[in-house]
N, C-alpha and C. Protein backbone atom coordinates (compact mmCIF):
# COMPACT_ATOMS: atom_id res chain seq x y z
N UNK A 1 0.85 -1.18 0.00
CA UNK A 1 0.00 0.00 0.00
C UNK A 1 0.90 1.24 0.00
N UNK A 2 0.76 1.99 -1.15
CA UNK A 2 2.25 3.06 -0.71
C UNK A 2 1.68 3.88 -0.46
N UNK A 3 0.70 4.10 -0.37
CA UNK A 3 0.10 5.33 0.84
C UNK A 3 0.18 5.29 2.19
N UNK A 4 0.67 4.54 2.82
CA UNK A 4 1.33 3.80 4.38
C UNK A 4 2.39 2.93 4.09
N UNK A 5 2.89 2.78 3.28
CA UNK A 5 4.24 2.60 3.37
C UNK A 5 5.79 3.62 3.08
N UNK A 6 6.40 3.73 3.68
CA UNK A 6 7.68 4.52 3.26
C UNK A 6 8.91 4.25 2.72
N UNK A 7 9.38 4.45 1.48
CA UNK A 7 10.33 4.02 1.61
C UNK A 7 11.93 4.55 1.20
N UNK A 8 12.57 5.51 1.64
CA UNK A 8 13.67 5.68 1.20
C UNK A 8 14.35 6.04 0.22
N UNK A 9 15.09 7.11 -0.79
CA UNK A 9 15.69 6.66 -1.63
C UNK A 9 17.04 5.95 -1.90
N UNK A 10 17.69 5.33 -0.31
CA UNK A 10 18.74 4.95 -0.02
C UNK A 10 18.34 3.82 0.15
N UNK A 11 17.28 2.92 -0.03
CA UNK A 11 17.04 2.00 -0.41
C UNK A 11 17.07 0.99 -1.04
N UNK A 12 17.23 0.27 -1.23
CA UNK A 12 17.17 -1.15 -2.40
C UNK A 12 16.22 -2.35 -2.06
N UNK A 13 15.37 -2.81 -2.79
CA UNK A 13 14.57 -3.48 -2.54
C UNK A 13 14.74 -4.38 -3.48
N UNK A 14 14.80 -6.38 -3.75
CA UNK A 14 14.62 -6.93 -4.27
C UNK A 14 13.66 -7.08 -5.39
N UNK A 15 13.95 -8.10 -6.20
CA UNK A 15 12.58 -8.71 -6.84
C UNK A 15 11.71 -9.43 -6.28
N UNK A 16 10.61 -9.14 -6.45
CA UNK A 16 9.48 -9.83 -5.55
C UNK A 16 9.46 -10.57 -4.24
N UNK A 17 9.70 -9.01 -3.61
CA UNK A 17 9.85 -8.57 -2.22
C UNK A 17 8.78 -8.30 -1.69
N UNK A 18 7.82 -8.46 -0.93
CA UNK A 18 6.33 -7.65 -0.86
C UNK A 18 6.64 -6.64 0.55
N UNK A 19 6.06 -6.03 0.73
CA UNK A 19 6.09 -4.82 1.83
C UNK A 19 5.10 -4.64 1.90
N UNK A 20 4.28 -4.97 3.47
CA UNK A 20 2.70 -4.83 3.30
C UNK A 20 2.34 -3.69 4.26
N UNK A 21 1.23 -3.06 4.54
CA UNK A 21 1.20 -1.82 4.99
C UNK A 21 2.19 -1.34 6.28
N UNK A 22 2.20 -0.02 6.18
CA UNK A 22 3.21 0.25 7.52
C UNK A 22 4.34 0.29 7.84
N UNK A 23 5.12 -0.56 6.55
CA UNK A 23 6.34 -0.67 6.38
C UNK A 23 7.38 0.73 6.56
N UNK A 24 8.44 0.48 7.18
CA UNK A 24 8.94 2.07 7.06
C UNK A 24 10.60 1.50 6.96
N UNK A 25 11.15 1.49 5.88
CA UNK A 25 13.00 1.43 5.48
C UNK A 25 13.41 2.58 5.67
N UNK A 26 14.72 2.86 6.04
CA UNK A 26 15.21 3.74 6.30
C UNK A 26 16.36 3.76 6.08
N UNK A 27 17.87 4.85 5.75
CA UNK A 27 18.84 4.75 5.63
C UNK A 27 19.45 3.78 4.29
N UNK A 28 20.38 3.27 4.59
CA UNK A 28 21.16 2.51 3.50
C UNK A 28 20.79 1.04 3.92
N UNK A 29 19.60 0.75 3.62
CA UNK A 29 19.01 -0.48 3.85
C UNK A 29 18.73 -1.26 2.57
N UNK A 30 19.69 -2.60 2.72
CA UNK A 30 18.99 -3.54 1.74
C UNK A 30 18.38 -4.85 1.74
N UNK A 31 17.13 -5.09 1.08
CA UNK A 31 16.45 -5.82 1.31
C UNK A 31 16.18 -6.97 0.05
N UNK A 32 16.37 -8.66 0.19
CA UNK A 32 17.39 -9.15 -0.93
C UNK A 32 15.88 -9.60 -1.45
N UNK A 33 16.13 -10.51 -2.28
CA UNK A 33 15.11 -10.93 -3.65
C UNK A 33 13.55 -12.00 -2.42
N UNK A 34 12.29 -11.83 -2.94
CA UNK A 34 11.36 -13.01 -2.65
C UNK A 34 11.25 -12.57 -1.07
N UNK A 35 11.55 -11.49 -0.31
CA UNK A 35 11.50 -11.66 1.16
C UNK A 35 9.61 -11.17 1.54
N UNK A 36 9.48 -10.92 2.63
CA UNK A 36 8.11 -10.57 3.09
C UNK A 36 8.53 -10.06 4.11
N UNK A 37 8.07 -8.07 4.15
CA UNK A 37 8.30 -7.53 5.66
C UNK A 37 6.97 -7.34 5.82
N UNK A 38 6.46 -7.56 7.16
CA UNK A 38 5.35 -7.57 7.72
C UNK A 38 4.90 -5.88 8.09
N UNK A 39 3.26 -6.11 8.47
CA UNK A 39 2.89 -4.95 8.80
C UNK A 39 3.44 -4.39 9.90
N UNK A 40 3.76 -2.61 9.83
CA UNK A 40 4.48 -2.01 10.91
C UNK A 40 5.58 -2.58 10.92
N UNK A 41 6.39 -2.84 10.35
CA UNK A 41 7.63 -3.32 10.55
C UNK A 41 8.60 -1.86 10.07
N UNK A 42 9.67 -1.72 10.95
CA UNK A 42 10.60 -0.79 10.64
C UNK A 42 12.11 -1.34 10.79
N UNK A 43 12.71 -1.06 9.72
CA UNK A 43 14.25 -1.17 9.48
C UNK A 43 14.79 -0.15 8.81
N UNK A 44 15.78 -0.15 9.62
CA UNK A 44 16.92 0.90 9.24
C UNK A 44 18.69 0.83 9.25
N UNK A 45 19.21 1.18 8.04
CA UNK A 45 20.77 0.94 7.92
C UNK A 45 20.41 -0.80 8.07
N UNK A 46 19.94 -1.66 6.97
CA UNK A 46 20.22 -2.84 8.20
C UNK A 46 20.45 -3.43 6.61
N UNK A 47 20.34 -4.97 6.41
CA UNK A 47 21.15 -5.66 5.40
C UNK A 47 19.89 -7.26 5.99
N UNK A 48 19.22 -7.00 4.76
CA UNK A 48 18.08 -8.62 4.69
C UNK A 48 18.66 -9.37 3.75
N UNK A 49 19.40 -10.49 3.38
CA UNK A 49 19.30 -11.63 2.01
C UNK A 49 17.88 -12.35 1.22
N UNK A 50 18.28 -12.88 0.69
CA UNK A 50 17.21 -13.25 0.01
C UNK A 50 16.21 -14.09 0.79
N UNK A 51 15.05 -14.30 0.84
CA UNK A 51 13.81 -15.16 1.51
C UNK A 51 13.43 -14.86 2.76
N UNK A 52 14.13 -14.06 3.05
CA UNK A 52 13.91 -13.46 4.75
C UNK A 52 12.43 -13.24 5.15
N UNK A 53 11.70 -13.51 5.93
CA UNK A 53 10.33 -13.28 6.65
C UNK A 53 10.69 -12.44 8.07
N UNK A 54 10.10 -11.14 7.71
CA UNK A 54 9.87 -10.32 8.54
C UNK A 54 7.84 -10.35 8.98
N UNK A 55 7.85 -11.02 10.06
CA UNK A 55 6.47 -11.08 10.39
C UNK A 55 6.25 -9.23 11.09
N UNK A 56 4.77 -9.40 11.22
CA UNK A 56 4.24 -7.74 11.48
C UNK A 56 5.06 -7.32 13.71
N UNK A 57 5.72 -6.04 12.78
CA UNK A 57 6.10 -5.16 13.52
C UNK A 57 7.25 -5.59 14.49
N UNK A 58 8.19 -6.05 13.98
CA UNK A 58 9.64 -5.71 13.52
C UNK A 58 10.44 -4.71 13.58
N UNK A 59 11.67 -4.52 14.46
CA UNK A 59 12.30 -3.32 14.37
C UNK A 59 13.88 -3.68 14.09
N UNK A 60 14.39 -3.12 13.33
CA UNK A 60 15.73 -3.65 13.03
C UNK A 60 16.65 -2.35 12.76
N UNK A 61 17.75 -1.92 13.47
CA UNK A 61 18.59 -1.10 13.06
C UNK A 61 20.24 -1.15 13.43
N UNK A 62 20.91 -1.20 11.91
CA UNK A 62 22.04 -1.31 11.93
C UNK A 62 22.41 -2.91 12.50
N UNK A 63 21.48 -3.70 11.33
CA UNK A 63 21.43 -5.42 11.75
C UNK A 63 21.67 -6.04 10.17
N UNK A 64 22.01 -7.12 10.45
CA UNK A 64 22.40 -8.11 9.35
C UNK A 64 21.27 -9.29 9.88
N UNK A 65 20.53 -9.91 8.58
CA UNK A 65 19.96 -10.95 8.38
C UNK A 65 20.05 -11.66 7.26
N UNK A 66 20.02 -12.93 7.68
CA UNK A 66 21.24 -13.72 6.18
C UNK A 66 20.08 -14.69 5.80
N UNK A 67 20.23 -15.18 4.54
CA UNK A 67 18.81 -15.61 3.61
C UNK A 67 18.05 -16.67 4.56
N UNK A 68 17.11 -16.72 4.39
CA UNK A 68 15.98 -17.49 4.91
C UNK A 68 15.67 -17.68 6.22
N UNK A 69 15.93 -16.28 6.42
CA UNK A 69 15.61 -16.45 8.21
C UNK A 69 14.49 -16.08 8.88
N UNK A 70 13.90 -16.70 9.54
CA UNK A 70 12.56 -15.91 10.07
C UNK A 70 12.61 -15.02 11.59
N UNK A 71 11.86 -13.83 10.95
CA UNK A 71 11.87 -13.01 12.23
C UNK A 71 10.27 -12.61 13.04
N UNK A 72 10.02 -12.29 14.46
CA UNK A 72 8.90 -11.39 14.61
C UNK A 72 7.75 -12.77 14.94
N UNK A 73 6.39 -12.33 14.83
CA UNK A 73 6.27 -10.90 15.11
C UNK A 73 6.81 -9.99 16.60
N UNK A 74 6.96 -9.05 16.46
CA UNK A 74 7.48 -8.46 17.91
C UNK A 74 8.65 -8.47 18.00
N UNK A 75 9.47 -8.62 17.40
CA UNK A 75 11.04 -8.65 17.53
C UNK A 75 11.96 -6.72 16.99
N UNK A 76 13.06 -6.98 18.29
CA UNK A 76 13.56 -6.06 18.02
C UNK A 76 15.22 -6.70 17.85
N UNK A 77 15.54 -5.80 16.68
CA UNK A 77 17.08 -6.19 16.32
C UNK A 77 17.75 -4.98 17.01
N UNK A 78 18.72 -4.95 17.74
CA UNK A 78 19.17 -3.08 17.72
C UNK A 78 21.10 -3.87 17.11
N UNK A 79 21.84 -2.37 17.29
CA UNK A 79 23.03 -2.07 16.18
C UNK A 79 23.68 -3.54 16.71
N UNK A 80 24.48 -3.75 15.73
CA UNK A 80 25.64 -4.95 15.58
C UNK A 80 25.21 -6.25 15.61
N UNK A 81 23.72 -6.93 15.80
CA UNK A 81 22.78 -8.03 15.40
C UNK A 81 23.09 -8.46 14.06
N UNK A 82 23.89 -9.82 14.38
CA UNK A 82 23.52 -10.30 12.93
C UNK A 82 22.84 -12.22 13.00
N UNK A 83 22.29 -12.15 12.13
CA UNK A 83 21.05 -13.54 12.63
C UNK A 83 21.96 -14.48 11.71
N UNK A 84 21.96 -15.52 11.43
CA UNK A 84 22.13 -16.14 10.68
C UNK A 84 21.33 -17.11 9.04
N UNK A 85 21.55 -17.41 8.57
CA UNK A 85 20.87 -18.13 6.96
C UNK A 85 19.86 -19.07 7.97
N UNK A 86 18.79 -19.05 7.90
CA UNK A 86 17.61 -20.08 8.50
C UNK A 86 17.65 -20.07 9.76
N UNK A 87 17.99 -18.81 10.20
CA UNK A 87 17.94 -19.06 11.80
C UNK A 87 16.12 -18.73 12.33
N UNK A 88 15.73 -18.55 13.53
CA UNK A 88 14.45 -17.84 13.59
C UNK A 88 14.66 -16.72 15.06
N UNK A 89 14.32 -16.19 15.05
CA UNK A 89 14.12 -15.25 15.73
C UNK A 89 12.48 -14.57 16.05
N UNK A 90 11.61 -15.35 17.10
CA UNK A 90 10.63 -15.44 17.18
C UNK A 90 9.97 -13.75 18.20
N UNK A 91 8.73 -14.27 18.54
CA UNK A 91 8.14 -13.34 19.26
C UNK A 91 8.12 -12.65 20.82
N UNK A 92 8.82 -11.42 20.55
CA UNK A 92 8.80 -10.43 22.25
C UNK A 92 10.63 -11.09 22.21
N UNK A 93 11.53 -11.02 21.35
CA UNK A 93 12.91 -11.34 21.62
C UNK A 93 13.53 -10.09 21.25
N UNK A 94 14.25 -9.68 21.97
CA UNK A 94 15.71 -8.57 21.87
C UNK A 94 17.07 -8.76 21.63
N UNK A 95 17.64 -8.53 20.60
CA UNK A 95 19.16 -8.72 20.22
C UNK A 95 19.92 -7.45 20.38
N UNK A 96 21.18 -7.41 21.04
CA UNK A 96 22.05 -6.51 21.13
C UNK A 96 23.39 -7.27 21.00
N UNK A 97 23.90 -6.17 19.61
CA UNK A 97 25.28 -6.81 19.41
C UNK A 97 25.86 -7.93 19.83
N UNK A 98 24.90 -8.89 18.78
CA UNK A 98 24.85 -10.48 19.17
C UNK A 98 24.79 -11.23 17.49
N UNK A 99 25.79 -12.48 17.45
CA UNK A 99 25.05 -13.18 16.51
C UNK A 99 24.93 -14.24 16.75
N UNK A 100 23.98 -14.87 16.05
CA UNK A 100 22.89 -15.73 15.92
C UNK A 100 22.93 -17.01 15.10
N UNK A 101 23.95 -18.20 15.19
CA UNK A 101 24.36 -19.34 13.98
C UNK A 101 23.46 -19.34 13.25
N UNK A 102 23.81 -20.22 12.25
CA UNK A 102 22.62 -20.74 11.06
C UNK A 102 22.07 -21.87 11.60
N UNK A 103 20.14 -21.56 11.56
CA UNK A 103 19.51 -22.93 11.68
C UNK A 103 19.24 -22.41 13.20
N UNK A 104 19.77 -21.26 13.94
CA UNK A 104 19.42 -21.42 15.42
C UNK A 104 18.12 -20.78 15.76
N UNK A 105 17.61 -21.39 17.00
CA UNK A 105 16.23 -20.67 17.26
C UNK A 105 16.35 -19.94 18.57
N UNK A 106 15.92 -18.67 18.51
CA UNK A 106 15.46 -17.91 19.68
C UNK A 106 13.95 -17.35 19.64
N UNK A 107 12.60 -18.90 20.20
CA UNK A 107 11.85 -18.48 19.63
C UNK A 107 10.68 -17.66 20.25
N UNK A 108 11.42 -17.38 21.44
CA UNK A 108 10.07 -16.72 22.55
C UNK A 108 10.99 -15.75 23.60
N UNK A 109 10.39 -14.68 23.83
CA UNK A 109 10.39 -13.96 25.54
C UNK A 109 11.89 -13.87 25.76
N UNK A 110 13.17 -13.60 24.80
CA UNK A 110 14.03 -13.72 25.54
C UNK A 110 15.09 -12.23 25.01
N UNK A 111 16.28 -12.66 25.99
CA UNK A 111 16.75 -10.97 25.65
C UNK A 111 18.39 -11.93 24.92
N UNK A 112 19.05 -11.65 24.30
CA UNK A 112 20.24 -11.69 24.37
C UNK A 112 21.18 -10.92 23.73
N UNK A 113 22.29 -10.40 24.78
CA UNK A 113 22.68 -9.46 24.48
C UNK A 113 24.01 -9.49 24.49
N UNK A 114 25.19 -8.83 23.65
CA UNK A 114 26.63 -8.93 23.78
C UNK A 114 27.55 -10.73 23.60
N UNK A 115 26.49 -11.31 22.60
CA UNK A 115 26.81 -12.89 23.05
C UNK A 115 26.56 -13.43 21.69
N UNK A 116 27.58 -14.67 21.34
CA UNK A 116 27.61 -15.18 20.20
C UNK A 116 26.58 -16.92 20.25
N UNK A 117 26.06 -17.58 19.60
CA UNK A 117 24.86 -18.08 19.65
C UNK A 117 25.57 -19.23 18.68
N UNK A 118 25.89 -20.59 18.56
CA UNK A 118 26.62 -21.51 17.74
C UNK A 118 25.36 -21.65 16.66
N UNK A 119 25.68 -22.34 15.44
CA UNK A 119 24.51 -23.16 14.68
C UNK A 119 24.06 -24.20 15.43
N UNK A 120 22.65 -24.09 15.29
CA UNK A 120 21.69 -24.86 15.45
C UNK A 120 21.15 -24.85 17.18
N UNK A 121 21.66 -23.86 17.66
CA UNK A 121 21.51 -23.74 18.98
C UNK A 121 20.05 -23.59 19.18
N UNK A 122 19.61 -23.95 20.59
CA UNK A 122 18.03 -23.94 20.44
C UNK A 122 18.08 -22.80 22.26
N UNK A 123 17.35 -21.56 22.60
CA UNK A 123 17.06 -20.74 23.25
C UNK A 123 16.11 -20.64 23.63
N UNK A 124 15.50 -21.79 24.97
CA UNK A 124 14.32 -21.80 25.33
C UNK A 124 13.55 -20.38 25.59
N UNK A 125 12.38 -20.61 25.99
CA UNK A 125 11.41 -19.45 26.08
C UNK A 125 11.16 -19.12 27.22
N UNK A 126 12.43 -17.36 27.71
CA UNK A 126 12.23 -16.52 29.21
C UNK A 126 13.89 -16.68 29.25
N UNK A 127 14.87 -17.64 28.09
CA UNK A 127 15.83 -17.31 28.26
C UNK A 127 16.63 -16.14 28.11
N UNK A 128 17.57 -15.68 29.08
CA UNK A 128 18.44 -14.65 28.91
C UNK A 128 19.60 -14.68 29.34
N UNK A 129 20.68 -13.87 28.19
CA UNK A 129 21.88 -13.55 28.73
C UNK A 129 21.89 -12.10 29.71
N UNK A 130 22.63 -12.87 30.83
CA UNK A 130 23.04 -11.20 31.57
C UNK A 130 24.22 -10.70 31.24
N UNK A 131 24.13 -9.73 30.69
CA UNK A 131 25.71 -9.28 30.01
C UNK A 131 26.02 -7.80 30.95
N UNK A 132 25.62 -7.75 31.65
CA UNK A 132 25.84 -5.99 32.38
C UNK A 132 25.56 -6.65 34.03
N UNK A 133 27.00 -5.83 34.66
CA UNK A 133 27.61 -6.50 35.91
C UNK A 133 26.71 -4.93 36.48
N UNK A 134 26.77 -3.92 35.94
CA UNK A 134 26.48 -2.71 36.41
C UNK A 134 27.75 -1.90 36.48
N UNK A 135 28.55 -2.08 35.60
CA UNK A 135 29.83 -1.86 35.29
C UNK A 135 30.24 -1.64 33.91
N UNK A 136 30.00 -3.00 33.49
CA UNK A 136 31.09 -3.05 32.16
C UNK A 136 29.91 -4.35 31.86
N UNK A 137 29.87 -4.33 30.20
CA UNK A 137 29.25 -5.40 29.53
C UNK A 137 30.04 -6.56 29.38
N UNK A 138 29.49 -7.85 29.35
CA UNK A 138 30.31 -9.40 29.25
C UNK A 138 29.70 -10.16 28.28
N UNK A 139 30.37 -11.16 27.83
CA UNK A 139 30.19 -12.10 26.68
C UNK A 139 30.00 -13.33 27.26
N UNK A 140 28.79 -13.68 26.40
CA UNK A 140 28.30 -14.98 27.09
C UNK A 140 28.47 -15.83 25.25
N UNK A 141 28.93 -16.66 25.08
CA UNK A 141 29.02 -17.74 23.86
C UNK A 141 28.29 -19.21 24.19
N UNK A 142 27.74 -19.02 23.28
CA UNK A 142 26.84 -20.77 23.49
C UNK A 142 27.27 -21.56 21.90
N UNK A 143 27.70 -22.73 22.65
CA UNK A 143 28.66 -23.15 21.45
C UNK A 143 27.77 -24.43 20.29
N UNK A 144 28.14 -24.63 19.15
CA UNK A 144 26.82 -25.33 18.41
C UNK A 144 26.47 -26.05 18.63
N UNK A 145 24.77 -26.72 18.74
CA UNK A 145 24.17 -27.65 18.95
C UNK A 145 23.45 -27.24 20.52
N UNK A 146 23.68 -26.21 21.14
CA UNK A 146 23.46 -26.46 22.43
C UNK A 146 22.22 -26.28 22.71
N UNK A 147 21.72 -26.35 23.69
CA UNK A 147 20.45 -26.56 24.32
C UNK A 147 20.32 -25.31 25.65
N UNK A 148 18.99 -24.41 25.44
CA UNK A 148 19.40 -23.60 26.86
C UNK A 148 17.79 -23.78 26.88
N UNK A 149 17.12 -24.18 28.48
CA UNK A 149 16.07 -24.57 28.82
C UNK A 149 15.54 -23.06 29.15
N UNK A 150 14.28 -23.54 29.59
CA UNK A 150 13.34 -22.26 29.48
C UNK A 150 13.72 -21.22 30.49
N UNK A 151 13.96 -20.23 30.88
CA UNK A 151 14.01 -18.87 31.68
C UNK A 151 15.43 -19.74 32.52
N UNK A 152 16.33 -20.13 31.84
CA UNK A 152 17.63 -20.07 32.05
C UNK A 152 18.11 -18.67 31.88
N UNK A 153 18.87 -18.36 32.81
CA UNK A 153 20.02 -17.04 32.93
C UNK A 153 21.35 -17.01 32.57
N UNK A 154 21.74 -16.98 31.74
CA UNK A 154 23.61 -17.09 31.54
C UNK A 154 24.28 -15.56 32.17
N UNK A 155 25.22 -15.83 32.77
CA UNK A 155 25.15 -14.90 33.52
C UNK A 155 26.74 -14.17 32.83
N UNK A 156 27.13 -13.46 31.90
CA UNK A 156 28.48 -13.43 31.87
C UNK A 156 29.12 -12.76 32.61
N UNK A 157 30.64 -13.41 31.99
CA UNK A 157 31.29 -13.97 30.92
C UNK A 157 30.99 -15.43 31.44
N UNK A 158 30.42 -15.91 30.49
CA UNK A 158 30.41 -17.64 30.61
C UNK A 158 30.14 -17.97 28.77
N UNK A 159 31.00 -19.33 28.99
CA UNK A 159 30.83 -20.18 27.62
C UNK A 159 29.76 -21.57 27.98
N UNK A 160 28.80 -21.79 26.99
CA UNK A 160 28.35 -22.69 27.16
C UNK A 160 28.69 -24.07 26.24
N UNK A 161 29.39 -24.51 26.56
CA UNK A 161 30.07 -25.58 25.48
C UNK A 161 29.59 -25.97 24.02
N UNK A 162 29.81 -27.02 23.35
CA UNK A 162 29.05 -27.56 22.00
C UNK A 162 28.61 -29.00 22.94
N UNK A 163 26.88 -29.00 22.14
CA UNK A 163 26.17 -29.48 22.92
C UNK A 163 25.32 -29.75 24.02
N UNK A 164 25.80 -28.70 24.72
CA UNK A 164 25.93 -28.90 26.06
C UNK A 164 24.13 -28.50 26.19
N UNK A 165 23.99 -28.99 27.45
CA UNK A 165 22.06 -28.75 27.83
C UNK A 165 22.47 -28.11 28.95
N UNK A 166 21.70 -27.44 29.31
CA UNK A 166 21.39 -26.34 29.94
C UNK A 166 19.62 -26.45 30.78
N UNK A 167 19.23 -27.07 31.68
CA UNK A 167 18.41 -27.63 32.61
C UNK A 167 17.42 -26.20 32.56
N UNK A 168 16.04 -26.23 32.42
CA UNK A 168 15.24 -24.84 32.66
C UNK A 168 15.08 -24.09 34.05
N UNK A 169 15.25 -22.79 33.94
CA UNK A 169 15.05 -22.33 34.93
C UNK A 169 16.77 -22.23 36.05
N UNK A 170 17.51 -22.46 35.43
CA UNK A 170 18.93 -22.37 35.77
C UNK A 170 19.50 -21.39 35.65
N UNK A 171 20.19 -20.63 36.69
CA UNK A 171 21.16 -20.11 36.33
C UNK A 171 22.65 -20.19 36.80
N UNK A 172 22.90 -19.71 35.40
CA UNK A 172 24.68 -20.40 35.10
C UNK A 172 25.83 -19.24 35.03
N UNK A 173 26.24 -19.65 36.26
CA UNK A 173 27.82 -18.71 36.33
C UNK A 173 29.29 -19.18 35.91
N UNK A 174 29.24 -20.28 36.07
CA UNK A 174 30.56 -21.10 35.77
C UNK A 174 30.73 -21.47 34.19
N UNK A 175 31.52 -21.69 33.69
CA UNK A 175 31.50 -22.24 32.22
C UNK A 175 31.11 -24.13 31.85
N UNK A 176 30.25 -24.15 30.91
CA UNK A 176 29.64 -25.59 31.23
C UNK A 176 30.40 -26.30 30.11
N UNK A 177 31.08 -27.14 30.26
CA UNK A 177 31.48 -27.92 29.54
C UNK A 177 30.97 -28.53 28.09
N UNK A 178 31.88 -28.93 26.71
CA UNK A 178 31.00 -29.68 25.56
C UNK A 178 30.20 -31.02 26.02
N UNK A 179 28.93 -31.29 25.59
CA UNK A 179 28.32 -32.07 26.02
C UNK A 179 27.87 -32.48 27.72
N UNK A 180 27.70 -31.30 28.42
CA UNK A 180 27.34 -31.67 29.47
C UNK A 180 26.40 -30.98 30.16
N UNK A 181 25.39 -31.61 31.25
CA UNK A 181 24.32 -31.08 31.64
C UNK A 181 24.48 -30.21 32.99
N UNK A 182 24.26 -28.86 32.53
CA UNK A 182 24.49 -27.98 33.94
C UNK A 182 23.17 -27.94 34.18
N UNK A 183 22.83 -28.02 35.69
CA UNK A 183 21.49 -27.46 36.41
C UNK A 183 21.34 -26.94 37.84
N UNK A 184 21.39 -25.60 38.15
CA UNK A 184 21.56 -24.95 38.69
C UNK A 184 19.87 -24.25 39.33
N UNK A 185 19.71 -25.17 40.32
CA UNK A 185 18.59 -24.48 40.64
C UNK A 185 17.71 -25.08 41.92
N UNK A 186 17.05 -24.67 42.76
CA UNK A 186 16.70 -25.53 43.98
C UNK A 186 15.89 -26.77 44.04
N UNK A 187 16.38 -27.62 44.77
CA UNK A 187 15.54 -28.80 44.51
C UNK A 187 13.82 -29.13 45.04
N UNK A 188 13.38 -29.11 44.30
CA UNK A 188 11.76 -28.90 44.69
C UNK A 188 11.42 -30.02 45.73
N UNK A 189 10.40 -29.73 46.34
CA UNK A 189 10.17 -29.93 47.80
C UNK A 189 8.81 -30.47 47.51
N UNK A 190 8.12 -31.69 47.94
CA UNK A 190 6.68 -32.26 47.95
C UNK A 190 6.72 -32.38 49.49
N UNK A 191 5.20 -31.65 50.25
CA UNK A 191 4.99 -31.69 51.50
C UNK A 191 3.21 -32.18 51.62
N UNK A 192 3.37 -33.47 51.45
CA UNK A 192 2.38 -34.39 51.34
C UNK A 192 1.08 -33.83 52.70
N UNK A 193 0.10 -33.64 52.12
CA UNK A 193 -1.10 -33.39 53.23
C UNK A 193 -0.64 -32.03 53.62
N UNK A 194 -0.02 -31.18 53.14
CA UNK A 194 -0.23 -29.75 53.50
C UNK A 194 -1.02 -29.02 53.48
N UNK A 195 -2.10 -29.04 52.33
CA UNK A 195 -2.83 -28.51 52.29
C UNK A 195 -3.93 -28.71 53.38
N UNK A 196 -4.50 -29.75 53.46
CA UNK A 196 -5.63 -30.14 54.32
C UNK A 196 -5.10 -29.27 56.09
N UNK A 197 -4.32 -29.82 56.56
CA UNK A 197 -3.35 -29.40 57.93
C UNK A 197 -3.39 -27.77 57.41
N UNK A 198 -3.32 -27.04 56.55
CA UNK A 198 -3.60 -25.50 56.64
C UNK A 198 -4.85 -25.02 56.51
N UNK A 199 -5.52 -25.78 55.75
CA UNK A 199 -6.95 -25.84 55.98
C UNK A 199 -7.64 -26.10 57.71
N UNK A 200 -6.80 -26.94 58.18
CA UNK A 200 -7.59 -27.23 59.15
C UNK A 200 -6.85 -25.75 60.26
N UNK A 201 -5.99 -25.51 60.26
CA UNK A 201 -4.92 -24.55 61.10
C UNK A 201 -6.03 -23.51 61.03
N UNK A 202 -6.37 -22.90 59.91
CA UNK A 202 -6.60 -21.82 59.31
C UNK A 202 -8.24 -21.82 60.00
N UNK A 203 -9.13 -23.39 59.81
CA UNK A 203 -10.44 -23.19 60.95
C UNK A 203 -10.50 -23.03 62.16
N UNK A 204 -9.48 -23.39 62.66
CA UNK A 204 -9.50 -23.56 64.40
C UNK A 204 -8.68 -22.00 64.52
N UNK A 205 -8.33 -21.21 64.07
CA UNK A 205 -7.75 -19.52 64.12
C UNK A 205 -9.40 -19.11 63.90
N UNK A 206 -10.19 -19.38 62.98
CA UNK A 206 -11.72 -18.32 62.78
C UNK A 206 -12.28 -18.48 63.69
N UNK A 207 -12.40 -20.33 64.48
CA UNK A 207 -13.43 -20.43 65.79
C UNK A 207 -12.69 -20.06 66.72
N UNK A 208 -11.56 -20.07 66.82
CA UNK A 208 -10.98 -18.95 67.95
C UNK A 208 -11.81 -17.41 68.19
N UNK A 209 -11.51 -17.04 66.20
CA UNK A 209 -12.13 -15.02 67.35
C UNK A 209 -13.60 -15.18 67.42
């Protein structure tokens, strides 16, 4: 619709590229052959390859995305992001000067920032790197094939090996070895008939007042 869409004359746009309403390019942005940017989606200074899927409302600036990668919806790229050829990059995720292997998924709720990501790595959903001590920024590397479970914390500077699994809900300060399972987190507690015994606590306190 180019009456709501914008686009640039520092632009370059592929062959049969579609840009559907809302779209807004900006700067020295190029966008490669057959891609789809979604509605409200904005990029700027940034670099798409060919087949790229930008789902609706998308923000990308001063980012690299390499052919056939899927992004969004809800995703923000900011400067020095680069994704990799078939990686995905799913919904409510944040990249900061981070890349992203080929084939890897970051597909939900997560932040990662200042940290390199192996091929085929998989980034459960609530995962995040902590890269800021409140000081100085750190590098967290997750090496290919690896596994990071859901609302895991990497806390840098830490490496997470090739292969390696990463237990949900962990967080990891130490460096985890290739192929091995770190899990970092308290061991859950079953307190059989609790409920009833607070139930009953909780009647004999009302016929008290």
């Amino acid at each position: 619709d180019p009456a709501t869409t914008y686009v640039d004359d520092t632009v370059e746009v592929g062959g049969d590229t579609v840009l559907y309403p809302g779209v807004i390019l900006e700067g020295r942005t190029t966008i490669g052959a057959e891609c789809v940017v979604g509605a409200g989606s904005y990029v700027s200074r940034s670099r798409l390859g060919d087949r790229v899927a930008l789902r609706p409302y998308c923000v990308l600036s001063d980012a690299t995305v390499e052919d056939g990668a899927i992004l969004g919806p809800f995703c923000h790229l900011r400067p020095l992001s680069h994704v990799g050829a078939g990686a995905k990059i799913g919904n409510f995720v944040e990249l900061k000067k981070s890349r992203i292997g080929r084939g890897a998924k970051v597909p939900h709720l997560s932040y990662v920032g200042d940290a390199t990501l192996g091929a085929g790595v998989n980034f459960g959903a609530g995962a995040i790197t902590c890269n800021y001590d409140g000081v100085a920024k750190h590098e967290t590397v997750v090496g290919d094939g690896a596994f990071v479970g859901t609302n895991a914390s990497l806390v840098a500077p830490v490496t997470v090996g090739e292969g390696a699994y990463v237990g949900a809900g962990s967080v990891i300060t130490s460096d985890v070895p290739a192929g091995a399972l770190a899990v970092a987190r308290a061991q859950q507690a079953i307190r059989e008939g609790w409920v009833a015994a607070r139930k009953q606590k909780a009647r004999k306190t009302r016929q008290g007042d």
